[in-house]
C-alpha atoms as a PDB file:
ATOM      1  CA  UNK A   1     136.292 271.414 160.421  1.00  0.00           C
ATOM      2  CA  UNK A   2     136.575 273.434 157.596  1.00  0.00           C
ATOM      3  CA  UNK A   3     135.590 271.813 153.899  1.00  0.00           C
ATOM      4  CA  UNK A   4     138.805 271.120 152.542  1.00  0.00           C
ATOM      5  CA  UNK A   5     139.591 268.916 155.148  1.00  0.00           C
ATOM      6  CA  UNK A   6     136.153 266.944 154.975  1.00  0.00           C
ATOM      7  CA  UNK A   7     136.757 266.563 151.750  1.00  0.00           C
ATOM      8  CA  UNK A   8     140.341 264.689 152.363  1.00  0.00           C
ATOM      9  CA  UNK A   9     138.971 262.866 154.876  1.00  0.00           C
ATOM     10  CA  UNK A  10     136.334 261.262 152.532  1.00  0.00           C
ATOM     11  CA  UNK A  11     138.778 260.831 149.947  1.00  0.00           C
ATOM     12  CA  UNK A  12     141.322 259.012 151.838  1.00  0.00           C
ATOM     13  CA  UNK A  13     138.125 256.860 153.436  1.00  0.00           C
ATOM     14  CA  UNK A  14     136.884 256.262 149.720  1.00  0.00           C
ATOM     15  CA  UNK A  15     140.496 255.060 148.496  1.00  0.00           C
ATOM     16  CA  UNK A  16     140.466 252.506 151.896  1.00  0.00           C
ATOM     17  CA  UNK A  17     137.711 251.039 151.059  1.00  0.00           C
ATOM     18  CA  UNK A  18     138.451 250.807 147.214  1.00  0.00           C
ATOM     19  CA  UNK A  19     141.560 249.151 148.138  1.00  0.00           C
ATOM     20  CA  UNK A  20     139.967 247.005 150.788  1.00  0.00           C
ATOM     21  CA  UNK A  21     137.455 245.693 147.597  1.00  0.00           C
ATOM     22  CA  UNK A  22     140.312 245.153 145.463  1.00  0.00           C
ATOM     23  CA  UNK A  23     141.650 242.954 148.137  1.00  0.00           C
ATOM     24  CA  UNK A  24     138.609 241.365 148.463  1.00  0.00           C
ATOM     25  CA  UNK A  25     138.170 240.762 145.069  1.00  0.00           C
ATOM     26  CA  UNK A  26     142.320 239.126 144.821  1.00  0.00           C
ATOM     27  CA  UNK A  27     140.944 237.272 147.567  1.00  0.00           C
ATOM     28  CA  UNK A  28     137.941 235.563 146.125  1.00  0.00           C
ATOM     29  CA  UNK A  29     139.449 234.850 142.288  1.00  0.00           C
ATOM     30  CA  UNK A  30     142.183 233.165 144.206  1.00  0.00           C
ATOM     31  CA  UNK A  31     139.615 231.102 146.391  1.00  0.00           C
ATOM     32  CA  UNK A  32     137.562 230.333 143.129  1.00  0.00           C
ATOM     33  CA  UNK A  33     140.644 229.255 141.167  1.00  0.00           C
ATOM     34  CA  UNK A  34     141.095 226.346 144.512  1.00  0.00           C
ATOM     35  CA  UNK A  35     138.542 225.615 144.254  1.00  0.00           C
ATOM     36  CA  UNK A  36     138.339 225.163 140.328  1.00  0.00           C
ATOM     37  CA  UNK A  37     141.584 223.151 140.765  1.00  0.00           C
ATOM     38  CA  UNK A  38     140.224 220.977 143.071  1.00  0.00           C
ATOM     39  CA  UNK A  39     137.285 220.070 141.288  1.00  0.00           C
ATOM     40  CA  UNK A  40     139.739 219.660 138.208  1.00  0.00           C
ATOM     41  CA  UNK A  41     142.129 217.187 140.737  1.00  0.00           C
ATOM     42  CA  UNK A  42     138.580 215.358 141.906  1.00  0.00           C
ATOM     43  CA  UNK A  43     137.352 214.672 138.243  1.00  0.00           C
ATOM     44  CA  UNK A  44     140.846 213.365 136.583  1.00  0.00           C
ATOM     45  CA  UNK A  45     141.347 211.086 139.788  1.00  0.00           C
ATOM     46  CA  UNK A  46     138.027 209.459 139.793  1.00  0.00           C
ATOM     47  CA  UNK A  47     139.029 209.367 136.086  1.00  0.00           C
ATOM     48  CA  UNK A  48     142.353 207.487 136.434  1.00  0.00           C
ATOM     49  CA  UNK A  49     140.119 204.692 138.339  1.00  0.00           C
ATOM     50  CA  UNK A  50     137.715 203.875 135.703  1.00  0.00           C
END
């Protein structure tokens, strides 16, 4: 294998796994804003009772 084709090889491998982080990262601002909603839905409904 010659260098120019290492060299596209490791930057199409290094643009996968930037794109799998930015998934990642879609993924776990969505899980924290659940979760921040939830605790939000949890606090007004014990709220409403008192």
């Amino acid at each position: 294998m010659n260098n120019q084709s290492e060299t596209k090889e490791v930057k199409e491998f290094s643009t996968r796994i930037e794109n799998n982080m930015d998934y990642f990262n879609i993924s776990l601002k969505r899980v924290e804003e659940k979760r921040k909603e939830k605790d939000f839905n949890v606090l007004t409904s014990f709220g409403d009772g008192m």
